[in-house]
PDB file of N, CA and C in Angstrom:
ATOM      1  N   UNK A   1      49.971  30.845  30.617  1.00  0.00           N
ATOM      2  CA  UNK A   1      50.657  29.942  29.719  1.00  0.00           C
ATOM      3  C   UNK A   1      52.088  29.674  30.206  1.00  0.00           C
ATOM      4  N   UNK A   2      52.607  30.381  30.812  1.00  0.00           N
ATOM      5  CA  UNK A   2      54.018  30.710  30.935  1.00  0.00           C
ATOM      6  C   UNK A   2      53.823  31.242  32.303  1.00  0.00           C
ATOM      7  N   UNK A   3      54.542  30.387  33.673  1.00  0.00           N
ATOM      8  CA  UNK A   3      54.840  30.528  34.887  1.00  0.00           C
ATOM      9  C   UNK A   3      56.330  31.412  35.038  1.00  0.00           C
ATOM     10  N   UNK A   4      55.845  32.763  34.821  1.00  0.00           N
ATOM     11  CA  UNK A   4      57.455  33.458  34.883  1.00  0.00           C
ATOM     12  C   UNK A   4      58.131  33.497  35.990  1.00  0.00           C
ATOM     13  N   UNK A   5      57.524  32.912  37.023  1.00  0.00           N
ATOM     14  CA  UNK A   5      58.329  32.853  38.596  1.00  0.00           C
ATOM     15  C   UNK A   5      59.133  32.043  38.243  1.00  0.00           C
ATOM     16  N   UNK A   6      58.541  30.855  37.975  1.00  0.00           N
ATOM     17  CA  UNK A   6      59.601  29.785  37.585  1.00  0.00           C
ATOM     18  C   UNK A   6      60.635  30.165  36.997  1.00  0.00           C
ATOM     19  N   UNK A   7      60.477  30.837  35.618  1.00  0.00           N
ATOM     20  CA  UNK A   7      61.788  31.490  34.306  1.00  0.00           C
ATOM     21  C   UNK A   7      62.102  32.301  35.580  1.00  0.00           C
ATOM     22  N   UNK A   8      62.399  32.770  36.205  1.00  0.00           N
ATOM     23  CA  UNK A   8      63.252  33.561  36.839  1.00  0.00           C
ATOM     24  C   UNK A   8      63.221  32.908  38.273  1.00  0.00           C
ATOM     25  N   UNK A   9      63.358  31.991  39.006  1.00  0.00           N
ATOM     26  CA  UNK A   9      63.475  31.390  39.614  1.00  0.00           C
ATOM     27  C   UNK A   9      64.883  30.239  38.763  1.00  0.00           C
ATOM     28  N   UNK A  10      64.529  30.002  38.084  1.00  0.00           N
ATOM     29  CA  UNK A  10      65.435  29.104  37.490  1.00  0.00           C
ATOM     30  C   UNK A  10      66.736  29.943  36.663  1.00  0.00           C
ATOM     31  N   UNK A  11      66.536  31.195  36.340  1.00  0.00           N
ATOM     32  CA  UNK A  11      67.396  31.714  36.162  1.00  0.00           C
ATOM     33  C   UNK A  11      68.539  32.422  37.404  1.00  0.00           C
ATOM     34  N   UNK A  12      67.603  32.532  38.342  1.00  0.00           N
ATOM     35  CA  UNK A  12      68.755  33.588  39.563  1.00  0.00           C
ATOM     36  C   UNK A  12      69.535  32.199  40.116  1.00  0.00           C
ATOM     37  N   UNK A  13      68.786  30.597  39.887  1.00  0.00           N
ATOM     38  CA  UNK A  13      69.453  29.561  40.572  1.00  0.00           C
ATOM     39  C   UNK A  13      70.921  28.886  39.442  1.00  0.00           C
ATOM     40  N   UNK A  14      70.517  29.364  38.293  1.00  0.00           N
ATOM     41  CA  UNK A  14      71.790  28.847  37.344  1.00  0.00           C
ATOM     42  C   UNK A  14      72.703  30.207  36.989  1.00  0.00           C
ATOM     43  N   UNK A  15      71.895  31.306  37.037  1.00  0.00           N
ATOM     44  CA  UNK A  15      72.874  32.332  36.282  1.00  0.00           C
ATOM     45  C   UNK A  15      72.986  32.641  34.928  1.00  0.00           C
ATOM     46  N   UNK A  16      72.448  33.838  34.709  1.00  0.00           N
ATOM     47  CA  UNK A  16      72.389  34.192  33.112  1.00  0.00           C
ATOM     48  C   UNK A  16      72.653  33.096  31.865  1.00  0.00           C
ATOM     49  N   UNK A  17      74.316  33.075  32.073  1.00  0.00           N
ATOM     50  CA  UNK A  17      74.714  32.460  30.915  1.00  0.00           C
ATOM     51  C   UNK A  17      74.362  30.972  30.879  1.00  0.00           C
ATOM     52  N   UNK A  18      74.497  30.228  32.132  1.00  0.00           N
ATOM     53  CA  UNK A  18      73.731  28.721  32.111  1.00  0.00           C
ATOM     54  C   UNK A  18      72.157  28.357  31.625  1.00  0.00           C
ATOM     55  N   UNK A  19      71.592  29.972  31.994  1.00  0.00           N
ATOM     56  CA  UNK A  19      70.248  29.816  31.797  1.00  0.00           C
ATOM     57  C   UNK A  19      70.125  30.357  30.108  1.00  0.00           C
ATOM     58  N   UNK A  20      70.781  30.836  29.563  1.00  0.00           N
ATOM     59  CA  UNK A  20      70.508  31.139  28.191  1.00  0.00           C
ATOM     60  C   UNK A  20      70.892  29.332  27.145  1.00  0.00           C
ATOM     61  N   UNK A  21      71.616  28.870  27.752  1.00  0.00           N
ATOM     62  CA  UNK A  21      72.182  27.554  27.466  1.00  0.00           C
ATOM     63  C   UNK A  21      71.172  26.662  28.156  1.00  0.00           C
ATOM     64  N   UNK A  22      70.024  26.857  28.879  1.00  0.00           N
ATOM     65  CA  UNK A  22      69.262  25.619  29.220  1.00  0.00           C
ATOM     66  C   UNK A  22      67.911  25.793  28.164  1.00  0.00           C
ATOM     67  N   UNK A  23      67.633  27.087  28.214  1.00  0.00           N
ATOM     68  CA  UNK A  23      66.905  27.480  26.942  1.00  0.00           C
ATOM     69  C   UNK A  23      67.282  26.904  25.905  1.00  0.00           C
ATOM     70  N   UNK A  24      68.311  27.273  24.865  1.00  0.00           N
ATOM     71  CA  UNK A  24      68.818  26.576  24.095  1.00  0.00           C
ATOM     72  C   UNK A  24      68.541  25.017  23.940  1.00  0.00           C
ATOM     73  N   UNK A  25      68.909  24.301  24.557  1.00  0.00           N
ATOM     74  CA  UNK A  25      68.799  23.003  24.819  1.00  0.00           C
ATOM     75  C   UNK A  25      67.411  22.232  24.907  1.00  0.00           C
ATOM     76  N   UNK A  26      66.812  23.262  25.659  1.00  0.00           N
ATOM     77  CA  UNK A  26      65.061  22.956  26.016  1.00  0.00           C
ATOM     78  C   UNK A  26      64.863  22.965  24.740  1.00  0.00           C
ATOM     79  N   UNK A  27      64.786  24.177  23.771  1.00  0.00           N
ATOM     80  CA  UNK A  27      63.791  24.471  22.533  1.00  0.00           C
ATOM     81  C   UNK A  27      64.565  22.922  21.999  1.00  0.00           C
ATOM     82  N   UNK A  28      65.645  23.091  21.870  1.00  0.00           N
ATOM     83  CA  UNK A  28      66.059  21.972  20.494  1.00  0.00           C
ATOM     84  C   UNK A  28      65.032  20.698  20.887  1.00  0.00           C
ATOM     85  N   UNK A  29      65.261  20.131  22.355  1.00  0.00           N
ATOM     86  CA  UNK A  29      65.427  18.504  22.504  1.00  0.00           C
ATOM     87  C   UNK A  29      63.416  18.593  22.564  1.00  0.00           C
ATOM     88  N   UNK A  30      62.741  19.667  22.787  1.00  0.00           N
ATOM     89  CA  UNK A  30      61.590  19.745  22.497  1.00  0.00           C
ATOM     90  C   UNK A  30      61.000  19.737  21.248  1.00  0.00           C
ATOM     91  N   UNK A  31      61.948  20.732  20.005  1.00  0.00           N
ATOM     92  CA  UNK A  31      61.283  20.672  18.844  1.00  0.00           C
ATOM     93  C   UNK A  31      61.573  18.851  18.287  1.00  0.00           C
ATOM     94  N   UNK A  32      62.820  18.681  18.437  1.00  0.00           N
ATOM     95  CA  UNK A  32      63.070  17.241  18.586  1.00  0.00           C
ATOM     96  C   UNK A  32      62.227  16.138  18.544  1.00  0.00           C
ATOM     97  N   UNK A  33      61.506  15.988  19.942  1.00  0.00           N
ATOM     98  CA  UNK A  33      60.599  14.991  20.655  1.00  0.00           C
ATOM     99  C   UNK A  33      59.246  14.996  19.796  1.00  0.00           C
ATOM    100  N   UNK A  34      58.771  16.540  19.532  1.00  0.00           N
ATOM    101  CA  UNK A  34      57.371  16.935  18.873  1.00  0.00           C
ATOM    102  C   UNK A  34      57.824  16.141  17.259  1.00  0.00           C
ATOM    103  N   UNK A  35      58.768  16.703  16.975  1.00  0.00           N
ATOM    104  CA  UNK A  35      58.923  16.121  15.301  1.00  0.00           C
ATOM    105  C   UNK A  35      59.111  14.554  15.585  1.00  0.00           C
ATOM    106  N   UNK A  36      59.110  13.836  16.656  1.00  0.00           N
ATOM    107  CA  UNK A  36      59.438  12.366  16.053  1.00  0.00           C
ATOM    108  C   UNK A  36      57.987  12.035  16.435  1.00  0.00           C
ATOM    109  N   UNK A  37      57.218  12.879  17.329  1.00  0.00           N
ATOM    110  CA  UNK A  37      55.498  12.281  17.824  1.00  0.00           C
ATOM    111  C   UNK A  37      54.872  12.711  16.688  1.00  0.00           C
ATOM    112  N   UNK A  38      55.212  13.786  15.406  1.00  0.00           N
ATOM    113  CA  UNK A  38      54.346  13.920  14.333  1.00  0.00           C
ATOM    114  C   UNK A  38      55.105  12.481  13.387  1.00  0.00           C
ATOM    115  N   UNK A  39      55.695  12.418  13.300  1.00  0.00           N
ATOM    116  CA  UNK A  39      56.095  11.284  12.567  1.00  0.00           C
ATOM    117  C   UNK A  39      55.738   9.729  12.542  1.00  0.00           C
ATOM    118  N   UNK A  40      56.167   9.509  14.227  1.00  0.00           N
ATOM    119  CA  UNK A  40      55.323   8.163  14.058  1.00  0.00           C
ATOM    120  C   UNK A  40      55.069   8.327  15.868  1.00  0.00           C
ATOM    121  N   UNK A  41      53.474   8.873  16.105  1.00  0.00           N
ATOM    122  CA  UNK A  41      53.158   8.583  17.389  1.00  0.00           C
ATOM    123  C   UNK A  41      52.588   7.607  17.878  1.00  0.00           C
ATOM    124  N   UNK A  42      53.343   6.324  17.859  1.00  0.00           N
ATOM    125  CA  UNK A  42      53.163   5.196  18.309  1.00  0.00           C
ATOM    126  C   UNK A  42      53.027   4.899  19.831  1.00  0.00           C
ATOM    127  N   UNK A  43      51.895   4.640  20.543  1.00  0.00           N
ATOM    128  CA  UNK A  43      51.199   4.456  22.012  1.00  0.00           C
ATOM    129  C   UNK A  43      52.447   3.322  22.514  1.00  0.00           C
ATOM    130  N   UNK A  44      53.070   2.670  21.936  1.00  0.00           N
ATOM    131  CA  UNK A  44      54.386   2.234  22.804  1.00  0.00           C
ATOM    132  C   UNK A  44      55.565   3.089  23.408  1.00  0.00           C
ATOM    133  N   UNK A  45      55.480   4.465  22.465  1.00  0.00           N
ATOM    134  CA  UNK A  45      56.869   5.468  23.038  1.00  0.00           C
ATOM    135  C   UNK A  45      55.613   6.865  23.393  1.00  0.00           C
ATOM    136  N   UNK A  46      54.607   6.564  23.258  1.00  0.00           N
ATOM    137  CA  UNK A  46      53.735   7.879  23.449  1.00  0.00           C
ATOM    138  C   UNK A  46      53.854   8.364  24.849  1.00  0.00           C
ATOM    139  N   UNK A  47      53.985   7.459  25.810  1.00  0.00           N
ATOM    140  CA  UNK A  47      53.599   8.028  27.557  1.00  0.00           C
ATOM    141  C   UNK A  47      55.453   8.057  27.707  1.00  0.00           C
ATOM    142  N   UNK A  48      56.234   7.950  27.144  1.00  0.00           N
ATOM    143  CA  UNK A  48      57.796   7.951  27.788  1.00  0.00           C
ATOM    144  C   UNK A  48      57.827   9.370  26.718  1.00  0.00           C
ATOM    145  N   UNK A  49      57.381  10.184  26.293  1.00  0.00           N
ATOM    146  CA  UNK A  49      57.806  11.216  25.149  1.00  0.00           C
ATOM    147  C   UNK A  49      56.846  12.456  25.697  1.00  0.00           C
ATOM    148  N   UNK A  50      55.809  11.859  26.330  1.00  0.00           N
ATOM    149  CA  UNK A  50      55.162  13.172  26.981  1.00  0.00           C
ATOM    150  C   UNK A  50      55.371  13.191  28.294  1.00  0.00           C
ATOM    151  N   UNK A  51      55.925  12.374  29.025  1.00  0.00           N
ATOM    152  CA  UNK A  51      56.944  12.611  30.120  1.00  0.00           C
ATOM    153  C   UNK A  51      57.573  13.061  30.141  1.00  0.00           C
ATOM    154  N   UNK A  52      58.928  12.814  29.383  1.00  0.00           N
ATOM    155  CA  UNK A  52      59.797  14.037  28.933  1.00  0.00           C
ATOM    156  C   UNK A  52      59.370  15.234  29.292  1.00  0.00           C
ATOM    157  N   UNK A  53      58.279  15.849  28.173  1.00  0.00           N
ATOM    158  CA  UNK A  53      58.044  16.746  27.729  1.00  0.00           C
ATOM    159  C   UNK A  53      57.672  17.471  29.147  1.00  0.00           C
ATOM    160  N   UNK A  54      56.853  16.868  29.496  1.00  0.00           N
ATOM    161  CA  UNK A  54      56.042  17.402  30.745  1.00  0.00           C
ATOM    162  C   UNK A  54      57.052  17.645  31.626  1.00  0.00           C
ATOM    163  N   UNK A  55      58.284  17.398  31.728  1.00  0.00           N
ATOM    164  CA  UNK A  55      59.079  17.579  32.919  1.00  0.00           C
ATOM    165  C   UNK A  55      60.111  18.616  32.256  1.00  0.00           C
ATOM    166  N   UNK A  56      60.067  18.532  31.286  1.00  0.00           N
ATOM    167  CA  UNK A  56      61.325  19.314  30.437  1.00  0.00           C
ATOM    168  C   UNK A  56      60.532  20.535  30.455  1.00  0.00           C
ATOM    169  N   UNK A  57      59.045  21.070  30.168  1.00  0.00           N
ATOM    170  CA  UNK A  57      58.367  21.792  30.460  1.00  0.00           C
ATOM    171  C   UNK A  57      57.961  22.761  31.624  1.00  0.00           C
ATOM    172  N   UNK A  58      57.818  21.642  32.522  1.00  0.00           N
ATOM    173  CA  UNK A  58      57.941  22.127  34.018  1.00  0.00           C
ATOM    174  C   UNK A  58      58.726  22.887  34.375  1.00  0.00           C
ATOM    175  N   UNK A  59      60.323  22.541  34.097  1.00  0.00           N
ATOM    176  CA  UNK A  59      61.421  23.366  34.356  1.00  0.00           C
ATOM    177  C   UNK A  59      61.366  24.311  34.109  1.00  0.00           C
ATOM    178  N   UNK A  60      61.188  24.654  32.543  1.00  0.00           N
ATOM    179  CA  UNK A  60      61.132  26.092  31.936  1.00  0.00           C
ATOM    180  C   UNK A  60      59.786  26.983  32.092  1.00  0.00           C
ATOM    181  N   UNK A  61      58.673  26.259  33.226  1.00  0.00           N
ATOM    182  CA  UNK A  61      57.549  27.444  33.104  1.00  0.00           C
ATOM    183  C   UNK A  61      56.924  27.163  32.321  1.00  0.00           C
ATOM    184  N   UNK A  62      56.737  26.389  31.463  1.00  0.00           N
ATOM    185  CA  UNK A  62      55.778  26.171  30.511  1.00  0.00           C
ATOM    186  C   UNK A  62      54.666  25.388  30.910  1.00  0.00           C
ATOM    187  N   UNK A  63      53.916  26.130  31.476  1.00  0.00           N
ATOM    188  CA  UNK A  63      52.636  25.548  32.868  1.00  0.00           C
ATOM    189  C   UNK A  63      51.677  24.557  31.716  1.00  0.00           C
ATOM    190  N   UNK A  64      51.022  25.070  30.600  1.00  0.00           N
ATOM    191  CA  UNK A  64      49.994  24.945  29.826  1.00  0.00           C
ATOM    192  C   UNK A  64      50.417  23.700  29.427  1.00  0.00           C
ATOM    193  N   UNK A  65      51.576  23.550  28.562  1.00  0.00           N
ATOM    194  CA  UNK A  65      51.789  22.600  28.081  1.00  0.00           C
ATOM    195  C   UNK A  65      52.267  21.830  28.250  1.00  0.00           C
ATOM    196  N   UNK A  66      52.834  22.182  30.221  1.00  0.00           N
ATOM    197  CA  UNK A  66      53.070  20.979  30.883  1.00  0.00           C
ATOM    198  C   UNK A  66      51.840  19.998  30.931  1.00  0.00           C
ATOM    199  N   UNK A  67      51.188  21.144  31.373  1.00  0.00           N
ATOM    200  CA  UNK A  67      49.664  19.845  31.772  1.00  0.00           C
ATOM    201  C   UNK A  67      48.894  19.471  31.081  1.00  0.00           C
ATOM    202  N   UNK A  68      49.169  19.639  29.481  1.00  0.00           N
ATOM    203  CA  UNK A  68      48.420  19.264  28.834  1.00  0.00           C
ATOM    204  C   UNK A  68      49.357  17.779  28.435  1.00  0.00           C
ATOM    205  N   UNK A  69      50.530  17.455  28.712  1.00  0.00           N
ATOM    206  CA  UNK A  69      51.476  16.701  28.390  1.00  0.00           C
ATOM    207  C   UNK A  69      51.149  15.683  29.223  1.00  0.00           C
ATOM    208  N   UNK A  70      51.229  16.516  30.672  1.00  0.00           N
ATOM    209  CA  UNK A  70      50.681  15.235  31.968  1.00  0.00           C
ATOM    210  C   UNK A  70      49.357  14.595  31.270  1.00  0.00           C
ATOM    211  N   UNK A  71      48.440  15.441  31.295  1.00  0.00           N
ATOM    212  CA  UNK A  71      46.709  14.733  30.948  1.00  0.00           C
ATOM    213  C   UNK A  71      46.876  13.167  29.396  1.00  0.00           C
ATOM    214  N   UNK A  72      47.985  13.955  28.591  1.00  0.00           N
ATOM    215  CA  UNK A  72      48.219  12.684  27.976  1.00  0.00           C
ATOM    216  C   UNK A  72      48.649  11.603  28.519  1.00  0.00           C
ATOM    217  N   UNK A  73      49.664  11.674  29.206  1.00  0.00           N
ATOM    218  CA  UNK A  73      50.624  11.107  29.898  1.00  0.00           C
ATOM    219  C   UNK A  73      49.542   9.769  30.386  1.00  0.00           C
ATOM    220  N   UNK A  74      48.788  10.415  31.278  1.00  0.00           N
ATOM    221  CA  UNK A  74      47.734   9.681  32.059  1.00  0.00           C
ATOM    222  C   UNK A  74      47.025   9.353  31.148  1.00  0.00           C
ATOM    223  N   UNK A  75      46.259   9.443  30.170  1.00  0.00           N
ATOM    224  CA  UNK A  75      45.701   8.767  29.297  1.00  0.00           C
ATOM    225  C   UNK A  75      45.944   7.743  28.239  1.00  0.00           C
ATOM    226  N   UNK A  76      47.647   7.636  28.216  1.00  0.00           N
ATOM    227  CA  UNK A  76      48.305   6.697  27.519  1.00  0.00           C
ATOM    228  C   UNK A  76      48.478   5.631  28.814  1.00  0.00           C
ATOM    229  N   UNK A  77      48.367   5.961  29.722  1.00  0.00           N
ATOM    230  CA  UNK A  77      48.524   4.888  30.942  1.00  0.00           C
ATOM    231  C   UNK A  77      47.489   4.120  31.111  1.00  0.00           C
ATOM    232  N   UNK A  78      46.250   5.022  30.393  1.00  0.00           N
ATOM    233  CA  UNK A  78      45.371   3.756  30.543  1.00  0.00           C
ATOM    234  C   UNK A  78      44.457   3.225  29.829  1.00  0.00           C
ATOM    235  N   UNK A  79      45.792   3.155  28.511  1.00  0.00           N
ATOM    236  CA  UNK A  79      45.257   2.770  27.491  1.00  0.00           C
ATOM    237  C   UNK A  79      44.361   3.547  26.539  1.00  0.00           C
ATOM    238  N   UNK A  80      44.576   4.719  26.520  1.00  0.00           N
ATOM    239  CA  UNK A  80      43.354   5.254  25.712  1.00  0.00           C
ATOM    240  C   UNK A  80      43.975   6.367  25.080  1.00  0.00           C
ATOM    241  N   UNK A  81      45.420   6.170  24.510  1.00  0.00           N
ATOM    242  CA  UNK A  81      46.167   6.606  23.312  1.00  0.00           C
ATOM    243  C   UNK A  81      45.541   7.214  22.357  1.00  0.00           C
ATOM    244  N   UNK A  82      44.285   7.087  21.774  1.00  0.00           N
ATOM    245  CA  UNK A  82      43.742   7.335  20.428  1.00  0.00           C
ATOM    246  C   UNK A  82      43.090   8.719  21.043  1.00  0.00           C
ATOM    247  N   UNK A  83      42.845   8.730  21.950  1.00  0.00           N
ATOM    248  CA  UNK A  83      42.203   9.852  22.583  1.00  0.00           C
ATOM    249  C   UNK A  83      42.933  11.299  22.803  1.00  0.00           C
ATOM    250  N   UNK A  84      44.270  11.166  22.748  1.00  0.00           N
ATOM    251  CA  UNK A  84      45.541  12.038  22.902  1.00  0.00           C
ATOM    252  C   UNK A  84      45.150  13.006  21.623  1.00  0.00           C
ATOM    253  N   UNK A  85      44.932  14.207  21.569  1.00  0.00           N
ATOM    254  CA  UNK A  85      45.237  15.533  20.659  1.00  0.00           C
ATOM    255  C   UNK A  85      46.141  15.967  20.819  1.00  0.00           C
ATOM    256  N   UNK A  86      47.389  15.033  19.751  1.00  0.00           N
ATOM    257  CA  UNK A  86      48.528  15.932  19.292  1.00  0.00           C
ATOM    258  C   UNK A  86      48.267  17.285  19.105  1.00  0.00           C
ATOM    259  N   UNK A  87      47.737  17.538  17.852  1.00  0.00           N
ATOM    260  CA  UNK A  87      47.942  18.469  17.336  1.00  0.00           C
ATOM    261  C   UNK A  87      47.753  19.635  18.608  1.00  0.00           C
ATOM    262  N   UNK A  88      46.578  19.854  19.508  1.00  0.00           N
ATOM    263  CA  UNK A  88      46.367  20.676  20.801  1.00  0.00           C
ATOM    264  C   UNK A  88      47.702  21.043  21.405  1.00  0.00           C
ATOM    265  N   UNK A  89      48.332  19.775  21.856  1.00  0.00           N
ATOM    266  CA  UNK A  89      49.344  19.824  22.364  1.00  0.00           C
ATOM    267  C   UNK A  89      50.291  20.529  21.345  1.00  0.00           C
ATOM    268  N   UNK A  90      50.997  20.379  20.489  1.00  0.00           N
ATOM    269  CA  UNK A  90      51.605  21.034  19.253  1.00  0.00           C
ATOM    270  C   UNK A  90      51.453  22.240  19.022  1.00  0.00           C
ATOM    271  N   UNK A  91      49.850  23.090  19.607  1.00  0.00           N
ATOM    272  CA  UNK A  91      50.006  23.872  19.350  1.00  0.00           C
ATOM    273  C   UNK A  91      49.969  25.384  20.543  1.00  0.00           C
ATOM    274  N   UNK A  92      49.850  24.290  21.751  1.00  0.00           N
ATOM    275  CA  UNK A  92      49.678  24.842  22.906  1.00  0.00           C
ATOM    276  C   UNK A  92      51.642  25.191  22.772  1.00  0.00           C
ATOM    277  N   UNK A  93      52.155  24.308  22.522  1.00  0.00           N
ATOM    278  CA  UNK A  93      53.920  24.000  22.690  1.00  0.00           C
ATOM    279  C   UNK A  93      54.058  25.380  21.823  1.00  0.00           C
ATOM    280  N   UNK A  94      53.427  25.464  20.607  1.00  0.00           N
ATOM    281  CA  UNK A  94      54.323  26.578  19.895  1.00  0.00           C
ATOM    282  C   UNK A  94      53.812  28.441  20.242  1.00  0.00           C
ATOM    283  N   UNK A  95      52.039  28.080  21.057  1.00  0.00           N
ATOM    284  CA  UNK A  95      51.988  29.109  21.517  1.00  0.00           C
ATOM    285  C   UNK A  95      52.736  29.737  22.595  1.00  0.00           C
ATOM    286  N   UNK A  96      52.994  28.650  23.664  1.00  0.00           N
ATOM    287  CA  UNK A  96      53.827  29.252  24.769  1.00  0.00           C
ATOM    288  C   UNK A  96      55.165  29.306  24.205  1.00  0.00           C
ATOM    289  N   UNK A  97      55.858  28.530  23.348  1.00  0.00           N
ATOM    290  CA  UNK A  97      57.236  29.527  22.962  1.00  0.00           C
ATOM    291  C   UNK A  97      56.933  30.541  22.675  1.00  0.00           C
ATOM    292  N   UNK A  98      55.931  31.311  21.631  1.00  0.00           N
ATOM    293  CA  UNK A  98      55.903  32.283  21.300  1.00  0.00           C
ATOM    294  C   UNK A  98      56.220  33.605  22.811  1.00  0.00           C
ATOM    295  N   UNK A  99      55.197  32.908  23.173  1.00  0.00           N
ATOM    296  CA  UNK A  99      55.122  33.950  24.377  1.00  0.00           C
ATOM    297  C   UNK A  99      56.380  34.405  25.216  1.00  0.00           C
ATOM    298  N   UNK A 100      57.095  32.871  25.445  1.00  0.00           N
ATOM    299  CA  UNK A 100      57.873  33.087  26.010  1.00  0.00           C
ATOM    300  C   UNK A 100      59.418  33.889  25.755  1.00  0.00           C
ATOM    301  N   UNK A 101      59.481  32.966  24.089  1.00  0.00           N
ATOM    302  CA  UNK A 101      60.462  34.632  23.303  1.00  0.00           C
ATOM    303  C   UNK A 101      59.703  35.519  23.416  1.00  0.00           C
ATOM    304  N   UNK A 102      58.953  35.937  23.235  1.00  0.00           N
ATOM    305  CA  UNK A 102      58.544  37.226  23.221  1.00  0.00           C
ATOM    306  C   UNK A 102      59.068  37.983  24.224  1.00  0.00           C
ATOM    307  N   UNK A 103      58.456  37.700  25.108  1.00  0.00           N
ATOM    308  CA  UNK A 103      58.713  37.981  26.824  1.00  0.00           C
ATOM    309  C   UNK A 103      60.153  38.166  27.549  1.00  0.00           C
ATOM    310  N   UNK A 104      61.267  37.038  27.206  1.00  0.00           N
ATOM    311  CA  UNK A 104      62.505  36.437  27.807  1.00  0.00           C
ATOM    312  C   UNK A 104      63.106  37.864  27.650  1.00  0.00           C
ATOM    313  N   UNK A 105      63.306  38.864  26.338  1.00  0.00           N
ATOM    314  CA  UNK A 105      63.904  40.344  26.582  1.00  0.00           C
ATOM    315  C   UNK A 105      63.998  40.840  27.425  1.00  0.00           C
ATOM    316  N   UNK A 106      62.966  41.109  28.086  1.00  0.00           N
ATOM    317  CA  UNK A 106      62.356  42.044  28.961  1.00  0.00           C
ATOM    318  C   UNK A 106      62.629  40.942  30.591  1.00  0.00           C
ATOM    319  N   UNK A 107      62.625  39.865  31.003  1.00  0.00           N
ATOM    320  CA  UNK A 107      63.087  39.173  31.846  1.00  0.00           C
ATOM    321  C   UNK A 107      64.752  39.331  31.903  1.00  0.00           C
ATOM    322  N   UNK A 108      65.428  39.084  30.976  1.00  0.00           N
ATOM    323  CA  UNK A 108      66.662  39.024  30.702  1.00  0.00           C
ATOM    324  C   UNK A 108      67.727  40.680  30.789  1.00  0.00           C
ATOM    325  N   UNK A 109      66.769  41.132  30.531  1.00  0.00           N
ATOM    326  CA  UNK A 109      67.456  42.920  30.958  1.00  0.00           C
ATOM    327  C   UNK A 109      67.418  43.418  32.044  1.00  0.00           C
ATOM    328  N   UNK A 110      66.610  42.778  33.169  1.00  0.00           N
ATOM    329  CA  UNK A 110      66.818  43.242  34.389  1.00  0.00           C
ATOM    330  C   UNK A 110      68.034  42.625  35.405  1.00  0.00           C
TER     331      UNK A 110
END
């Protein structure tokens, strides 16, 4: 679910305190993006919002729900929007946070 090379790859390249501040930033502009696709997921902003996601994802290791973001991504490209499982995605997003707080302690103390 969670590519921890990456989380620590991206941490030894920014440095503790930048990387506790990209976290930060990730969760917000993610819980963000998800609350405006439950609101109104309209197939005109649908493939520019799971782009985002998918890349904002990527960064932080979040393998699962990168690619479940891409597979939309590509399926709003070709036209076949109705086919997209939010909710999957929604809940793939809140399993790998889980994991990943969970986890970040024990990354972060060494």
């Amino acid at each position: 679910m969670i590519d921890w090379n990456r989380v620590t790859q991206l941490r030894d390249e920014i440095g503790p305190e930048d990387f506790d501040e990209v976290v930060e930033i990730f969760l917000e502009e993610v819980e963000e993006e998800i609350a405006e696709l439950r609101a109104n997921p309209a197939p005109e902003t649908l493939e520019a919002k799971l782009h985002f996601l998918k890349g904002s994802a990527l960064n932080l290791g979040f393998d699962d729900f990168s690619k479940l973001c891409k597979d939309g991504e590509v399926t709003v490209a070709r036209g076949n929007a109705s086919d997209i499982d939010l909710a999957h995605i929604v809940e793939t997003y809140a399993s790998s946070k889980t994991e990943f707080l969970g986890e970040l302690p024990r990354l972060t103390s060494n």
